[in-house]
Protein backbone atom coordinates (compact mmCIF):
# COMPACT_ATOMS: atom_id res chain seq x y z
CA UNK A 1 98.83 87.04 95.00
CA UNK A 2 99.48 90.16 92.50
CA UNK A 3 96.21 91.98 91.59
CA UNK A 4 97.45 93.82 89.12
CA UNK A 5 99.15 90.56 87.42
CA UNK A 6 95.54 89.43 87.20
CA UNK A 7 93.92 91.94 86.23
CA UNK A 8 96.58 92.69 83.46
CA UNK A 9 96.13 89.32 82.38
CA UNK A 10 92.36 89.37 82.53
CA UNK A 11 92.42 92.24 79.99
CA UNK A 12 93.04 89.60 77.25
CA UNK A 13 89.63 88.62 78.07
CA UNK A 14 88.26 91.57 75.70
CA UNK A 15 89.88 89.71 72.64
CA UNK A 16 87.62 86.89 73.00
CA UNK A 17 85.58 86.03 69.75
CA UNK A 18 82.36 86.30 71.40
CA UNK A 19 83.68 89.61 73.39
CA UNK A 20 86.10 91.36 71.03
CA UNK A 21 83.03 92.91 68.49
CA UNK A 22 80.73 93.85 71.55
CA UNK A 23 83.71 95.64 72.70
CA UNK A 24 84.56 97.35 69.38
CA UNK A 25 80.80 98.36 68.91
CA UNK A 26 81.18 99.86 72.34
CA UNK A 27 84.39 101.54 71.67
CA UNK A 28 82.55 103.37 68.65
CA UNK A 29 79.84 104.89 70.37
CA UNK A 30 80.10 108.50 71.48
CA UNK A 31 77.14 110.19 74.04
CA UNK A 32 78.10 114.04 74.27
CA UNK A 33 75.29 114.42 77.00
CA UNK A 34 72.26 113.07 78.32
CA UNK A 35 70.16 112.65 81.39
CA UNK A 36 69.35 109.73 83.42
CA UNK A 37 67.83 109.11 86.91
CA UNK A 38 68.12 106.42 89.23
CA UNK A 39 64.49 104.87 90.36
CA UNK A 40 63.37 101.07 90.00
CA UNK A 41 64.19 101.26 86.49
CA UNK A 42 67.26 103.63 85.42
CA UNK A 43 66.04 105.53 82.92
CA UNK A 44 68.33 107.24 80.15
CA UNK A 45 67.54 109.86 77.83
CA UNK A 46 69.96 110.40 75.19
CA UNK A 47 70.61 111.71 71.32
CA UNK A 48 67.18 110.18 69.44
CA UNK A 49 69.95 109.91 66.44
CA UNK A 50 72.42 107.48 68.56
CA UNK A 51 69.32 104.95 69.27
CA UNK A 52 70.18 102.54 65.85
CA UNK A 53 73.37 102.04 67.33
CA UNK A 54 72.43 102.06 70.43
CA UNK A 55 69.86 99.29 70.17
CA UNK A 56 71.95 97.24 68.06
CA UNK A 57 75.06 97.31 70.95
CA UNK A 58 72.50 96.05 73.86
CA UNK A 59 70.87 93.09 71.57
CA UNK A 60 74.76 92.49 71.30
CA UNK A 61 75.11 92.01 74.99
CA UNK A 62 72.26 89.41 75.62
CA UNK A 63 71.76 87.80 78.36
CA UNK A 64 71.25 90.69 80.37
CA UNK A 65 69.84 89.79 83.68
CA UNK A 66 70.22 92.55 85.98
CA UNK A 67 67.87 95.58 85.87
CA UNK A 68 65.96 96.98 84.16
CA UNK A 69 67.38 99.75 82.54
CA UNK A 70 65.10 102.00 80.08
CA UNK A 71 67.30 104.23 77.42
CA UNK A 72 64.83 106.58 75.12
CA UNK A 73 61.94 104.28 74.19
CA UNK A 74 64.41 101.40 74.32
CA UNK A 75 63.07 99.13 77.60
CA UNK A 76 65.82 96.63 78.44
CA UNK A 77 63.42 93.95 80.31
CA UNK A 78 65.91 91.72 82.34
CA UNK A 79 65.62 88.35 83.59
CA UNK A 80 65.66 89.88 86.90
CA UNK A 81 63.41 92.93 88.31
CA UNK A 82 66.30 93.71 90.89
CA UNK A 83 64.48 96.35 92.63
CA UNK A 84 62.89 94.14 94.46
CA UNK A 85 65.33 92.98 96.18
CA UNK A 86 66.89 96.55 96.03
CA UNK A 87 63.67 97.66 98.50
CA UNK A 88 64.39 95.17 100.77
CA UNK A 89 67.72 96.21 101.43
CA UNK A 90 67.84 99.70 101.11
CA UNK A 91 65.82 100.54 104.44
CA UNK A 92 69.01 99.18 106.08
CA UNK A 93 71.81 100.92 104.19
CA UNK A 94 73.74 103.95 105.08
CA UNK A 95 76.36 104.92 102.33
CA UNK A 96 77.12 108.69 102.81
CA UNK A 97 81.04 108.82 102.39
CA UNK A 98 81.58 105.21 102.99
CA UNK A 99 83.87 102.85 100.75
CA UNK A 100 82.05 100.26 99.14
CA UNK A 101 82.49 97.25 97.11
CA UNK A 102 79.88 94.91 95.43
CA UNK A 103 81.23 91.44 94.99
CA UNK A 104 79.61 89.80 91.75
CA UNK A 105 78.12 93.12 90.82
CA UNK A 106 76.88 91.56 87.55
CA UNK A 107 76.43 94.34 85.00
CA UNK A 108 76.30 96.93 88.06
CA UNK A 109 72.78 97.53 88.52
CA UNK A 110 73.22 97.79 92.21
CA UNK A 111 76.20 99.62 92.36
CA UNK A 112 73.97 102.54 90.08
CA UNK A 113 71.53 102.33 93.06
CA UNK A 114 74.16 103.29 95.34
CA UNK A 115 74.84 106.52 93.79
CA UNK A 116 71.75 108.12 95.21
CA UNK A 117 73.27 107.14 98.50
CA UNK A 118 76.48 109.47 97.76
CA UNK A 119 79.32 106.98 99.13
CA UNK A 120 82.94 107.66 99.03
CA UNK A 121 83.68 105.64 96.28
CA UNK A 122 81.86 102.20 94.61
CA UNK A 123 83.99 99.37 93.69
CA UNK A 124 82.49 96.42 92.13
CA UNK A 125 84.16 92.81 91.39
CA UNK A 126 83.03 90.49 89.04
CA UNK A 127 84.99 88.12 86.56
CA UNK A 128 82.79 88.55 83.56
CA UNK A 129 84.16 90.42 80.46
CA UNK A 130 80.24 90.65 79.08
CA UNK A 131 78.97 91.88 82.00
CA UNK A 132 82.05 94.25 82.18
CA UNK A 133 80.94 95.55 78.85
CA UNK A 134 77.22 96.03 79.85
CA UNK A 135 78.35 97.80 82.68
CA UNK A 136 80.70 100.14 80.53
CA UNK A 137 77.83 100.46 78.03
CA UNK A 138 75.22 102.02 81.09
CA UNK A 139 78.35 104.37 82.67
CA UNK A 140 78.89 105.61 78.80
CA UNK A 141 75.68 107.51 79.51
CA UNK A 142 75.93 108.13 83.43
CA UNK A 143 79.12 108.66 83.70
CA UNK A 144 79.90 107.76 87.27
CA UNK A 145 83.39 106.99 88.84
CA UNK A 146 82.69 103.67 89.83
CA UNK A 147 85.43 101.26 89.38
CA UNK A 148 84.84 97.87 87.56
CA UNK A 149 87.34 94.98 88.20
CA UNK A 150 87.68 91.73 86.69
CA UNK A 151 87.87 89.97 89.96
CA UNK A 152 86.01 87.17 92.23
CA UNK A 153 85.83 87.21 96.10
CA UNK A 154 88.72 85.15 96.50
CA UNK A 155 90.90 88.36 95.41
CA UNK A 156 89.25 90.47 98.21
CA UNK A 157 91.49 90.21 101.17
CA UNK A 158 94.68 91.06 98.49
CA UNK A 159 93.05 93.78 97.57
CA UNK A 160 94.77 97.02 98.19
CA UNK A 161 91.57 99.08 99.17
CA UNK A 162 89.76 98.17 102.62
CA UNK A 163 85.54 98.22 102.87
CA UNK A 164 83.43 100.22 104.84
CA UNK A 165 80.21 97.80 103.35
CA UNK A 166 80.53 94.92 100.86
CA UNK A 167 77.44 93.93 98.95
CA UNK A 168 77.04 90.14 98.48
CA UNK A 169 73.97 89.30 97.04
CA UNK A 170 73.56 86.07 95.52
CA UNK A 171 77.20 84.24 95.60
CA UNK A 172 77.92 82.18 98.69
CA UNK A 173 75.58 79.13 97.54
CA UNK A 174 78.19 79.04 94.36
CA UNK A 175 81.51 78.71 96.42
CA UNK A 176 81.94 75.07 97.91
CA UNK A 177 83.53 76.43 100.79
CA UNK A 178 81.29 78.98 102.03
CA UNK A 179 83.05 79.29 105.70
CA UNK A 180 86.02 80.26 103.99
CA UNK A 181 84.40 82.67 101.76
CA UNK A 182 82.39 84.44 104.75
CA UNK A 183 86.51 85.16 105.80
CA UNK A 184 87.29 86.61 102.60
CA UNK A 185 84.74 88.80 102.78
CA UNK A 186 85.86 89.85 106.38
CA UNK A 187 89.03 90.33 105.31
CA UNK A 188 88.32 93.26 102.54
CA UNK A 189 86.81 95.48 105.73
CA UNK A 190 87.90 98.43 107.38
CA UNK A 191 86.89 97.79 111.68
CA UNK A 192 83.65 98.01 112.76
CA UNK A 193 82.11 97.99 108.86
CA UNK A 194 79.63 95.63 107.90
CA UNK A 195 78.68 92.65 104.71
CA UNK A 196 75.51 92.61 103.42
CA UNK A 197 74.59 89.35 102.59
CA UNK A 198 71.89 87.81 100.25
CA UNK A 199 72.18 83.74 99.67
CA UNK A 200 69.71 81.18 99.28
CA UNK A 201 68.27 78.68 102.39
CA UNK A 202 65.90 76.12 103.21
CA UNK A 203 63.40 76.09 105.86
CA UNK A 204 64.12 74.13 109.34
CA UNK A 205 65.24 74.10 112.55
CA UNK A 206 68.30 71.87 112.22
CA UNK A 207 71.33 73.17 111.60
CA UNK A 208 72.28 71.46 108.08
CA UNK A 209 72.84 71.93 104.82
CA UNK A 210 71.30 71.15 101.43
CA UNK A 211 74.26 69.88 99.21
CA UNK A 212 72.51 68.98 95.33
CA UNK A 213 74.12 67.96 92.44
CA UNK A 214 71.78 70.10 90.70
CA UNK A 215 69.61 72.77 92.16
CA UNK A 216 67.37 74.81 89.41
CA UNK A 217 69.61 72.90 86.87
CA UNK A 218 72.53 74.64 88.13
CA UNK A 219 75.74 72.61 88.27
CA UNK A 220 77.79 75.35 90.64
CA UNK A 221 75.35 75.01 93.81
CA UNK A 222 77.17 73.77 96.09
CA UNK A 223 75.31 74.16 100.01
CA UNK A 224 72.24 75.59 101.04
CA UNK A 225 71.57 76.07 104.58
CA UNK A 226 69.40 76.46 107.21
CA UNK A 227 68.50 79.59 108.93
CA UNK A 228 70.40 78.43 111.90
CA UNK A 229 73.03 76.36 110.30
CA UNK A 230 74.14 79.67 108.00
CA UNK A 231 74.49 81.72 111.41
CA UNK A 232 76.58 79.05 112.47
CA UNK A 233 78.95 79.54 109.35
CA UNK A 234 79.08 83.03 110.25
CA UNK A 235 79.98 83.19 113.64
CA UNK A 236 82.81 79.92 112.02
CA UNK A 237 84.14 83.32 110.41
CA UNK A 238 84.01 85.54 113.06
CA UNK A 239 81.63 87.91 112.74
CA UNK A 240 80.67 89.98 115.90
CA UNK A 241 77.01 90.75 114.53
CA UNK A 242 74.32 89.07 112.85
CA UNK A 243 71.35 91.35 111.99
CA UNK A 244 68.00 89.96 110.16
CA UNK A 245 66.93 91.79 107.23
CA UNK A 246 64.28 89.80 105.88
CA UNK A 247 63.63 86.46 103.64
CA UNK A 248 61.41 86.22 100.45
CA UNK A 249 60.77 83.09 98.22
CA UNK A 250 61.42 83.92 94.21
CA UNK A 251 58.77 84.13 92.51
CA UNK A 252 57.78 84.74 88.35
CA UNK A 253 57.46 88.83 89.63
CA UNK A 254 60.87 88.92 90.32
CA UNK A 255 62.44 86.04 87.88
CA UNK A 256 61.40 85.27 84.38
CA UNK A 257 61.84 84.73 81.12
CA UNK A 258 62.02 88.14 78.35
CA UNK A 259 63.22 88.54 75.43
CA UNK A 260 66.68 89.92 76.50
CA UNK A 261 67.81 87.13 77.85
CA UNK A 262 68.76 83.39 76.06
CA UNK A 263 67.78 79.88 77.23
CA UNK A 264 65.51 78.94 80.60
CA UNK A 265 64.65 81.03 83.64
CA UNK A 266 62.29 80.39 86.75
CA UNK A 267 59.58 78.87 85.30
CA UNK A 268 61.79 76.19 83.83
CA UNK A 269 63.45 75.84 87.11
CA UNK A 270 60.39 74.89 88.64
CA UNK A 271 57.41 72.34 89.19
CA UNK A 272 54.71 73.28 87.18
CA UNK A 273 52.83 74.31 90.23
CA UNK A 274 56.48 76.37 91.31
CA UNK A 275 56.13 74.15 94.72
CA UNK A 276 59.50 72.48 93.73
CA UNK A 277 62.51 72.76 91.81
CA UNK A 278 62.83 70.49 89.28
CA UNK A 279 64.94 68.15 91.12
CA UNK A 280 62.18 67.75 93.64
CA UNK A 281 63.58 70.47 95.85
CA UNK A 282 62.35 73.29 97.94
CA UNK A 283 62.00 76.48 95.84
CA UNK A 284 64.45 79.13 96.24
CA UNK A 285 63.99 80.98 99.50
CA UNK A 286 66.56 84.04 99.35
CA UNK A 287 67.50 85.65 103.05
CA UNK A 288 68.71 89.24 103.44
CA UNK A 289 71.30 89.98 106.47
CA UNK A 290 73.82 92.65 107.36
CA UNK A 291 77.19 90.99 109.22
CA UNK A 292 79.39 93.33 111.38
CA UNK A 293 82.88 92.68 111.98
């Protein structure tokens, strides 16, 4: 497999119809300086006299569901409030001077997080040109070196750079071969690093699997396991290590429906009383771990 092939090819993405005038807003913009700070909400303050433009370019790049992000008095109010699952994970992380890569980094949220944290170097992977763009249109104003790649987890273990911690939060429940994904993931690290894992499971003591057609109304859900039967899928990959970081169930607080995004969210996912999905399943219970290798 040739990265670079890919990725070269993957740059034709950015002449898409929907893509190519976000991109060409994008390219127009010009921030000379600014200041920004990296809390719950990243907060931007730039030129007053940019904000026209700048407002117009983010209403370009709806949905955006990772954040928030707050530039001037311009409040991007994502889908998700991603701190919160930020603050569970963050107790656990040490990033000074490592190499890290976030795979399905979205429009990079979490990999702006990390820069308190001073690693090495960020890397994050995710094959989605608009998500690309909103991450571009943040760094425009932050300026960071982190490197944004057009790439899923399958391309990990060809990757020329090895890990020190890989962030995935929120993918393994959309691959319909999770065992082989966990060893993918393995394969990007450096010895003795670690994966930080977020994926959703169902309660139980039995070591099985959910396997909908539809879960939430998504089509790409593919397995959702058990406490114990997810363990098992890790140790099938070969991890040394299995550490607990904690499990919370989605709720409207963290999920919902604002006016930067398009279509359905939680709420419309759900059982009017939220006990359910709509397909009569349990509601989505997310679990935090870290994996050494």
């Amino acid at each position: 497999m040739n990265i670079n092939d890919i990725l070269k090819e993957r740059q034709k993405w950015f002449e898409w119809k929907n893509i190519k005038p976000i991109k060409e807003e994008l390219n127009k913009l010009r921030i000379e300086n600014g200041e920004w700070r990296i809390n719950d909400v990243i907060e931007i303050n730039t030129d007053e006299k940019l904000m026209p433009e700048i407002k117009n370019i983010a209403k370009m790049m709806k949905p955006w569901r990772k954040g928030p992000f707050k530039i001037n008095d311009l409040f991007i109010d994502t889908e998700w409030r991603s701190y919160i699952k930020w603050n569970i994970i963050k107790p656990h992380l040490n990033l000074e001077g490592k190499d890290v890569l976030d795979v399905g980094c979205n429009n990079g949220y979490y990999m702006f997080r990390m820069l308190e944290m001073n690693p090495k170097s960020i890397t994050g992977f995710d094959p989605s040109a608009l998500f690309n763009l909103q991450f571009d249109f943040i760094n425009t104003f932050i300026k960071s070196d982190i490197e944004y790649k057009l790439l899923g987890v399958e391309h990990v273990p060809h990757y020329e750079k090895k890990f020190d911690t890989i962030f995935c939060l929120g993918v393994l429940y959309h691959r319909p071969d999770p065992v082989t994904m966990l060893k993918e993931l393995k394969a990007g690290l450096k010895p003795n690093s670690e994966v930080i894992l977020d994926t959703l499971i169902i309660e139980g003591e039995e070591e099985i699997a959910l396997c909908p057609v539809r879960y939430q109304k998504m089509k790409n859900v593919y397995f959702i396991p058990t406490l114990k039967a997810l363990y098992n899928w890790i140790e099938k990959a070969k991890f040394k290590e299995i550490k607990f970081l904690g499990k919370r169930y989605t709720d409207l607080t963290e999920q919902r429906k604002t006016d930067w995004i398009e279509g359905e969210s939680l709420n419309n996912f759900l059982t009017e009383d939220l006990s359910k999905t709509v397909e009569g399943y349990p509601p989505p219970l997310r679990v935090y771990l870290k994996l050494k290798n």
